[in-house]
PDB file of N, CA and C in Angstrom:
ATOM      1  N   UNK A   1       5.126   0.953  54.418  1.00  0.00           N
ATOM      2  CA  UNK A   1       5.342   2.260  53.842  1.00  0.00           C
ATOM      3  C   UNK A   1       6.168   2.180  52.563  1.00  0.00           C
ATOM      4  N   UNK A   2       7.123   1.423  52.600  1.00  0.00           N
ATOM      5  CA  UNK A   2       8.020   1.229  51.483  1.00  0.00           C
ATOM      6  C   UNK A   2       6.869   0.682  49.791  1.00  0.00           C
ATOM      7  N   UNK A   3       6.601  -0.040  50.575  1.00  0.00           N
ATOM      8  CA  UNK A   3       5.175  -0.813  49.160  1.00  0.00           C
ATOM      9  C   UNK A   3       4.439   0.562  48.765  1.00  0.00           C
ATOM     10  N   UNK A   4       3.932   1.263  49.485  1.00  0.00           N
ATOM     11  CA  UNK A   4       3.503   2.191  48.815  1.00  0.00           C
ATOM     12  C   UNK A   4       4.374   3.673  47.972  1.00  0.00           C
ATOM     13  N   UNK A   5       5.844   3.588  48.172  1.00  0.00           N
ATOM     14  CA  UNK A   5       6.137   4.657  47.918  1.00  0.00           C
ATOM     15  C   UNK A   5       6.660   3.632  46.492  1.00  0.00           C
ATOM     16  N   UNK A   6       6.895   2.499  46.323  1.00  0.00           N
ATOM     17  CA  UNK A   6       7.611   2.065  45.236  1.00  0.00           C
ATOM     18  C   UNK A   6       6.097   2.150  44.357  1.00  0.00           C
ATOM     19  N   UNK A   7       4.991   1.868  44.522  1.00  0.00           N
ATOM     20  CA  UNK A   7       3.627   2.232  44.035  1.00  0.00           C
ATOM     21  C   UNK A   7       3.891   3.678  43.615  1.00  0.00           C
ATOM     22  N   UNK A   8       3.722   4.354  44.097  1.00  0.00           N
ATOM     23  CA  UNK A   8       3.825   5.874  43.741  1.00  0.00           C
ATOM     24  C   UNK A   8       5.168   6.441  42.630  1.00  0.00           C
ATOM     25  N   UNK A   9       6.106   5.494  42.867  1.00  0.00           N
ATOM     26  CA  UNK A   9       7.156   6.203  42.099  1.00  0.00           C
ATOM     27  C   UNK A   9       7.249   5.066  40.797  1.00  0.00           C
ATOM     28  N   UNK A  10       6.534   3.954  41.045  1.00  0.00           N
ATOM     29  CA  UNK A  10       5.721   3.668  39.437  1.00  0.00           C
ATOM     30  C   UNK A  10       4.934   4.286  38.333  1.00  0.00           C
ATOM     31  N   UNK A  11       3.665   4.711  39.576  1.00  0.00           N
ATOM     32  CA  UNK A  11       2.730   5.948  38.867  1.00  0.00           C
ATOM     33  C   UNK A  11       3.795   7.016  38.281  1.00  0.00           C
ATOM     34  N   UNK A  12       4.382   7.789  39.013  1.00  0.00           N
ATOM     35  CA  UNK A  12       5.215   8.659  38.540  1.00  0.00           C
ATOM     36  C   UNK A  12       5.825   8.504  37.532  1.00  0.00           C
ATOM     37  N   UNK A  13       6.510   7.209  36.968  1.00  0.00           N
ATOM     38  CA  UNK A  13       7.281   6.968  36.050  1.00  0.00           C
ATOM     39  C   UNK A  13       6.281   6.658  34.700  1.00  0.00           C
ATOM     40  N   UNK A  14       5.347   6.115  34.676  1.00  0.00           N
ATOM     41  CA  UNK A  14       4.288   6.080  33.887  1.00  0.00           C
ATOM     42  C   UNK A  14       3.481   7.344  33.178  1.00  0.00           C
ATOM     43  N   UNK A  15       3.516   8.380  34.221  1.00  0.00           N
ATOM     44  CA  UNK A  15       2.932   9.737  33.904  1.00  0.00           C
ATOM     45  C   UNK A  15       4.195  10.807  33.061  1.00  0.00           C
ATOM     46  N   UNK A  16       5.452  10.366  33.644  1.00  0.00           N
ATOM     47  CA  UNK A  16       6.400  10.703  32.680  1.00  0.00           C
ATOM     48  C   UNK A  16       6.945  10.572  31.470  1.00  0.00           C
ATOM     49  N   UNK A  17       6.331   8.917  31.278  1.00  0.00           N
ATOM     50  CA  UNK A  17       6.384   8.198  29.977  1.00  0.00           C
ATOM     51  C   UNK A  17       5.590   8.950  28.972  1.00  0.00           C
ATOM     52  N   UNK A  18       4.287   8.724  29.135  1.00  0.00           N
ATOM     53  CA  UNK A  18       3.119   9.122  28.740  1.00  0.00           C
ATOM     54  C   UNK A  18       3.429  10.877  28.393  1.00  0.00           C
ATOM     55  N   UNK A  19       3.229  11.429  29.577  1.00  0.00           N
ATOM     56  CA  UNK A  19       3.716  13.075  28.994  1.00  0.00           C
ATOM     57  C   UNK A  19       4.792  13.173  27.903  1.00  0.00           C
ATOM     58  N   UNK A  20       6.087  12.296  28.086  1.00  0.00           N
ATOM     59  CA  UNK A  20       7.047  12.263  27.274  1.00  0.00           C
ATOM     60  C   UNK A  20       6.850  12.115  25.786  1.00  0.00           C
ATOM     61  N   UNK A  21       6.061  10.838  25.648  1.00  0.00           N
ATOM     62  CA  UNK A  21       5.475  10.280  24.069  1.00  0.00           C
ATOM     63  C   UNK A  21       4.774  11.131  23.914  1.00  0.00           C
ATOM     64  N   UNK A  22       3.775  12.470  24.316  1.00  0.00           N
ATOM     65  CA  UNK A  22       2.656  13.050  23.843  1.00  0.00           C
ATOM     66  C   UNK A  22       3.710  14.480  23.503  1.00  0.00           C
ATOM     67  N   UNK A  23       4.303  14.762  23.834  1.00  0.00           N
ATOM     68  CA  UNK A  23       5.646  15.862  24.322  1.00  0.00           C
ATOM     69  C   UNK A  23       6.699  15.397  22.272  1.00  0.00           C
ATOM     70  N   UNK A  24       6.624  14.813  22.806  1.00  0.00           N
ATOM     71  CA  UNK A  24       7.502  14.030  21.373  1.00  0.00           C
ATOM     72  C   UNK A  24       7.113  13.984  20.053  1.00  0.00           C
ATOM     73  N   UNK A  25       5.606  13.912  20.347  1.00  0.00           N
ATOM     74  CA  UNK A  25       4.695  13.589  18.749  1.00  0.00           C
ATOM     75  C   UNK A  25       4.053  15.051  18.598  1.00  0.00           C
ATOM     76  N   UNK A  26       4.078  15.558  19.363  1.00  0.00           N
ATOM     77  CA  UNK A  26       3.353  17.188  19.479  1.00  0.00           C
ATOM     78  C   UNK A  26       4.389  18.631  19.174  1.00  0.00           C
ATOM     79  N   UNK A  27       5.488  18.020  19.504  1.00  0.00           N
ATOM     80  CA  UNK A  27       6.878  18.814  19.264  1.00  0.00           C
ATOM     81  C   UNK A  27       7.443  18.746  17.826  1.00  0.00           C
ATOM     82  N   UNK A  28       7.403  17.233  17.472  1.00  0.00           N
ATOM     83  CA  UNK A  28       8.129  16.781  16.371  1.00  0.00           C
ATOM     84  C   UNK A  28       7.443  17.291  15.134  1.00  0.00           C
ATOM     85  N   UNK A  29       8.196  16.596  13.747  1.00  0.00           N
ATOM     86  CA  UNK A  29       7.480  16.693  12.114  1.00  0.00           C
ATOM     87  C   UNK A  29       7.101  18.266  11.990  1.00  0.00           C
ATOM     88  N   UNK A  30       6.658  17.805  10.632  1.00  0.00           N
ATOM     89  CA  UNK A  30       6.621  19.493   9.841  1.00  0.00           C
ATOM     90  C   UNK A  30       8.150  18.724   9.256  1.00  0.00           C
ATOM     91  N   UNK A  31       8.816  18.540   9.092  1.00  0.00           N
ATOM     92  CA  UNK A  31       9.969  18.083   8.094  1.00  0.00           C
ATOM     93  C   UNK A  31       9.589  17.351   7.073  1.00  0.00           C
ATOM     94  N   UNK A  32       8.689  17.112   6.351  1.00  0.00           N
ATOM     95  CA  UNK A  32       8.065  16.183   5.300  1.00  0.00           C
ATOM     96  C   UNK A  32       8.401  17.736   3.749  1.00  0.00           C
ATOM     97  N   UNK A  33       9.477  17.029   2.959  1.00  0.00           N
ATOM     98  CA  UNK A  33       9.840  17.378   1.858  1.00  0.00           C
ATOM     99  C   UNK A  33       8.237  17.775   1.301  1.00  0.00           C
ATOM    100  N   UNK A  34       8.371  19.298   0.377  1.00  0.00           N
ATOM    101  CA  UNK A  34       7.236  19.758  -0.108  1.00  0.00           C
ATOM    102  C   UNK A  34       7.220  18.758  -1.764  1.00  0.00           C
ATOM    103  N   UNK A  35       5.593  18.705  -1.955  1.00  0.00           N
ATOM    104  CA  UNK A  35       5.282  17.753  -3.022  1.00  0.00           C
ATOM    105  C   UNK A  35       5.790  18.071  -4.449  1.00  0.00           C
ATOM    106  N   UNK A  36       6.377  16.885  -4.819  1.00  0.00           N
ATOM    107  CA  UNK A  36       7.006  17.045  -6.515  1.00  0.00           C
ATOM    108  C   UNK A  36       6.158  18.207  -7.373  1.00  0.00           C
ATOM    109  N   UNK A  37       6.543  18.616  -7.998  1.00  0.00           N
ATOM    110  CA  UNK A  37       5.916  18.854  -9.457  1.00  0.00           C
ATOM    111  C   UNK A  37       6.224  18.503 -10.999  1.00  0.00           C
ATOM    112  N   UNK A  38       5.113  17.951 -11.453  1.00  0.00           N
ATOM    113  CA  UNK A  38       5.111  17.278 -12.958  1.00  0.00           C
ATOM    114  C   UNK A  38       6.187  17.693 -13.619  1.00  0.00           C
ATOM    115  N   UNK A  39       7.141  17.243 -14.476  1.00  0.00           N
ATOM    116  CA  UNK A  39       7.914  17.941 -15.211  1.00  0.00           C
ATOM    117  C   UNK A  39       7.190  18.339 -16.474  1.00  0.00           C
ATOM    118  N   UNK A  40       7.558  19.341 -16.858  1.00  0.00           N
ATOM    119  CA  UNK A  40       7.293  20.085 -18.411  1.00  0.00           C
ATOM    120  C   UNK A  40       7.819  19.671 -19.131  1.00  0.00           C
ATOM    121  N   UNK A  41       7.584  18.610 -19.962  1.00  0.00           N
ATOM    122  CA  UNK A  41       7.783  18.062 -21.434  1.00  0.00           C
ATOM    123  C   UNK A  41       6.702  18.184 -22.414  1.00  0.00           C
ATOM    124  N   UNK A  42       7.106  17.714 -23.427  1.00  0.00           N
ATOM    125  CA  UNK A  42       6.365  17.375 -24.492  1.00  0.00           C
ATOM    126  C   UNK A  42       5.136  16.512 -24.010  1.00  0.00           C
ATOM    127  N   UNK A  43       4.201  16.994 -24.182  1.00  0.00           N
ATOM    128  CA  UNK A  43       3.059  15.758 -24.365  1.00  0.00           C
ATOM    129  C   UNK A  43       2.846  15.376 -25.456  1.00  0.00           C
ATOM    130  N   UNK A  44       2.232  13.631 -25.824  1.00  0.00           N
ATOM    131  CA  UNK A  44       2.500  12.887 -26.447  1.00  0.00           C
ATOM    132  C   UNK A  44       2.362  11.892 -26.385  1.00  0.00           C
ATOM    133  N   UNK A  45       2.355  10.746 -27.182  1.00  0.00           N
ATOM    134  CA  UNK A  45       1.815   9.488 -27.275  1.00  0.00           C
ATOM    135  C   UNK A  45       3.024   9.036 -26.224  1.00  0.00           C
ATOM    136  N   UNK A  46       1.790   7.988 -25.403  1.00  0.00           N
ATOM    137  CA  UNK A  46       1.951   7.510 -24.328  1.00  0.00           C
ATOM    138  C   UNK A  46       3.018   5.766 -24.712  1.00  0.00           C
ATOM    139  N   UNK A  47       3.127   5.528 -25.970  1.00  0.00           N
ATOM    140  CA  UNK A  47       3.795   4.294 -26.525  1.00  0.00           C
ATOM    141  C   UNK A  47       5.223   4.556 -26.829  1.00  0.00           C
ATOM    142  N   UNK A  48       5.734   3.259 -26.728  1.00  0.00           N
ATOM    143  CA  UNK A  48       7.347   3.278 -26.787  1.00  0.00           C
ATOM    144  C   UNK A  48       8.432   3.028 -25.776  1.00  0.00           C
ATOM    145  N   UNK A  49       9.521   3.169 -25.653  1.00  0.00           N
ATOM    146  CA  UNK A  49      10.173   3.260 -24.803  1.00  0.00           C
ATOM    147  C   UNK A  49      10.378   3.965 -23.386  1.00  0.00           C
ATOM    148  N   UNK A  50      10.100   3.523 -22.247  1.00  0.00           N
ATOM    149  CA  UNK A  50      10.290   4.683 -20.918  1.00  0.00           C
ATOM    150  C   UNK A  50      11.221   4.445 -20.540  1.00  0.00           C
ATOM    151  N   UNK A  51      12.114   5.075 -20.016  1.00  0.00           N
ATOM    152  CA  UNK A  51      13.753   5.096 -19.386  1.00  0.00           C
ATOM    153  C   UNK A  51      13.209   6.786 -18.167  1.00  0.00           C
ATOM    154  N   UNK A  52      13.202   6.133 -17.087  1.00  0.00           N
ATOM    155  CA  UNK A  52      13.427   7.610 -15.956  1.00  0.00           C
ATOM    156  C   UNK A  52      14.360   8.171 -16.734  1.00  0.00           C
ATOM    157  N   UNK A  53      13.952   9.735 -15.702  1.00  0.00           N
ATOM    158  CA  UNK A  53      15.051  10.535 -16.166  1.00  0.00           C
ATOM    159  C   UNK A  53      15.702  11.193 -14.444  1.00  0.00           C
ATOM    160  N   UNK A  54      17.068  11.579 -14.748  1.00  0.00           N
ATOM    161  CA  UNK A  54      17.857  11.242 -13.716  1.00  0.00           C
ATOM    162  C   UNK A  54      17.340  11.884 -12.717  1.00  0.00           C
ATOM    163  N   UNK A  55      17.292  11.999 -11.463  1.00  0.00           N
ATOM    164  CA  UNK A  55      16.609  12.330 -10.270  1.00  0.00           C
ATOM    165  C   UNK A  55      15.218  11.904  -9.780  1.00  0.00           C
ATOM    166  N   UNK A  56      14.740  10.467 -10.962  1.00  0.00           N
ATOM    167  CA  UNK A  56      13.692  10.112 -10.735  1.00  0.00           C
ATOM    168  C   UNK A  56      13.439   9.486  -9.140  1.00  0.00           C
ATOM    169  N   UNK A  57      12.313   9.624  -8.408  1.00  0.00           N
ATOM    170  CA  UNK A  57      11.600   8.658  -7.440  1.00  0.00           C
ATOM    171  C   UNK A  57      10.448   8.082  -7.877  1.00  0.00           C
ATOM    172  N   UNK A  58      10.314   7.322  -6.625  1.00  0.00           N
ATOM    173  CA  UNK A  58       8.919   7.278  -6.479  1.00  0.00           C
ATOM    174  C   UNK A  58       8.919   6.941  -4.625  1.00  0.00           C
ATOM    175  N   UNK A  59       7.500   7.536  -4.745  1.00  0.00           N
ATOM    176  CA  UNK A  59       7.212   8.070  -3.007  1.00  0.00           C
ATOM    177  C   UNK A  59       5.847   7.884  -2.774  1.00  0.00           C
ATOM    178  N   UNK A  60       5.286   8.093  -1.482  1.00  0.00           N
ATOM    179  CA  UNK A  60       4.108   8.213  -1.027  1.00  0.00           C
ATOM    180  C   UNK A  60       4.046   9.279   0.008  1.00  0.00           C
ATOM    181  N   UNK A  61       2.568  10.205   0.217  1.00  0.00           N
ATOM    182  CA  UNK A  61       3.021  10.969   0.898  1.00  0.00           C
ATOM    183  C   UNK A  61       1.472  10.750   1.751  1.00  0.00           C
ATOM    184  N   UNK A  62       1.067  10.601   2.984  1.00  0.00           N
ATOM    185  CA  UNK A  62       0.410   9.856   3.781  1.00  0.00           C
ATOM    186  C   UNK A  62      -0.281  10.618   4.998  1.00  0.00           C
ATOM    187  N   UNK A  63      -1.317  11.100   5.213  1.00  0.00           N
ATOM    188  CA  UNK A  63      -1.113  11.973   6.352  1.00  0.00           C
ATOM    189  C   UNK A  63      -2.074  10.894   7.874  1.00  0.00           C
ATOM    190  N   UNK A  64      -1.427  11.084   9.064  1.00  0.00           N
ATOM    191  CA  UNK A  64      -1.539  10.328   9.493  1.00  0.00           C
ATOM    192  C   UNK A  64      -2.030  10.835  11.174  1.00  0.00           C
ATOM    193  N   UNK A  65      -3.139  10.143  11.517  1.00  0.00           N
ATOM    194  CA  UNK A  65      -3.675  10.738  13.083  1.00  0.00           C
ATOM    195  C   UNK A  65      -3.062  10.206  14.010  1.00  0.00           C
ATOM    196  N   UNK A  66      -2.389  10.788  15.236  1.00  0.00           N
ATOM    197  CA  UNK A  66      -2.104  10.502  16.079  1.00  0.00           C
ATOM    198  C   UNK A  66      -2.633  10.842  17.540  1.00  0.00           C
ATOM    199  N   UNK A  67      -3.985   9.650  17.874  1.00  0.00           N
ATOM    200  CA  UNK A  67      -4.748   9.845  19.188  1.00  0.00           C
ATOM    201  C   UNK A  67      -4.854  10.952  20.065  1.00  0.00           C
ATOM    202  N   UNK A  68      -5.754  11.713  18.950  1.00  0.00           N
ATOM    203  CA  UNK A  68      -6.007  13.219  19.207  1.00  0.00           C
ATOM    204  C   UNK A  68      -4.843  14.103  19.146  1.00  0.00           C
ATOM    205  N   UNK A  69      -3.345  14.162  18.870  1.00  0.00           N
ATOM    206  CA  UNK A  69      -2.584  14.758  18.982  1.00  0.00           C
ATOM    207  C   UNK A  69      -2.915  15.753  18.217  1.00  0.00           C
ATOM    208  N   UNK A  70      -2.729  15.446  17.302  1.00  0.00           N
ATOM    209  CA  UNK A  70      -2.726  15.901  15.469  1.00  0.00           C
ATOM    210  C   UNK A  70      -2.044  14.747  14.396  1.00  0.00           C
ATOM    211  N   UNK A  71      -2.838  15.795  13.153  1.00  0.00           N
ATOM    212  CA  UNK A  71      -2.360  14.919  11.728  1.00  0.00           C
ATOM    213  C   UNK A  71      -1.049  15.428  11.493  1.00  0.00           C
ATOM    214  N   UNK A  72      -0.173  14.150  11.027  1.00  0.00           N
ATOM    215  CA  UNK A  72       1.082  14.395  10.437  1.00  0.00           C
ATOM    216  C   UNK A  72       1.065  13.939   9.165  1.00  0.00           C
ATOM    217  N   UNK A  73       2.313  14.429   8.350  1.00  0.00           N
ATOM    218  CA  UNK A  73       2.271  14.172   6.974  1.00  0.00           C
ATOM    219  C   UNK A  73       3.580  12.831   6.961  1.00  0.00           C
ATOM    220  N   UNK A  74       3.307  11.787   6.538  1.00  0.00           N
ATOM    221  CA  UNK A  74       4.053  10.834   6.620  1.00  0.00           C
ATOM    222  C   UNK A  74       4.430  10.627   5.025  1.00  0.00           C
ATOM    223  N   UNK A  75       6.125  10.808   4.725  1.00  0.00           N
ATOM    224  CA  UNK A  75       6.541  10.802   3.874  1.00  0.00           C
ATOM    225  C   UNK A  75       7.716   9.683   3.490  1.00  0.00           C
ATOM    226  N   UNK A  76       7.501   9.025   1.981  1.00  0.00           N
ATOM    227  CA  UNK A  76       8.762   8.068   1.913  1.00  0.00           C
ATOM    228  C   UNK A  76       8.806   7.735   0.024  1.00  0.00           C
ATOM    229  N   UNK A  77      10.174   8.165   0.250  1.00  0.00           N
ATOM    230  CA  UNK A  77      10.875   7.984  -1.113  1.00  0.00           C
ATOM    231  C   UNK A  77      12.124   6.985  -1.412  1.00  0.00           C
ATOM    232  N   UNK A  78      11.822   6.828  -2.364  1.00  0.00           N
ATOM    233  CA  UNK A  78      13.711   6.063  -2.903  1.00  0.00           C
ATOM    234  C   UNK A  78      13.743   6.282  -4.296  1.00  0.00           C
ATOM    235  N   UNK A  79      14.667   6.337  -4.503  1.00  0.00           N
ATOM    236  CA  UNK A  79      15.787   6.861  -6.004  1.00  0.00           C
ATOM    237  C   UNK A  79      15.204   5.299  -6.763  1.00  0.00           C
TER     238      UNK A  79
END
């Protein structure tokens, strides 16, 4: 009797896992920073000197399936 209840409270722990990770990815995101916009300068010849200007990044912004859950927007920047 014991073999089977440690069986059962495996299953159990597995079905909790599982609900948990689907619970987690279904709950979570929507926090993905909204997309840059171009700055307004001068247009103009593309030659010469480039120096960023201060608050520059660069990023990728990625959207991504998760086994039928739904699509998330997967985002990543650095200064």
């Amino acid at each position: 009797m014991t073999a089977r209840r440690i069986v059962l409270a495996l299953a159990l722990v597995v079905v909790l896992v599982l609900a948990g990770g689907y619970a987690a990815l279904s709950l979570t995101g929507g926090d993905a920073p909204p997309p840059p916009r171009p700055p307004s300068g001068p247009s103009g010849s593309a030659t010469g000197t480039w120096r960023p200007a201060g608050g520059s990044f660069v990023g990728y912004r990625v959207d991504e399936k998760y086994l039928g859950v739904g699509v998330r927007t997967a985002v990543g920047r650095t200064g």
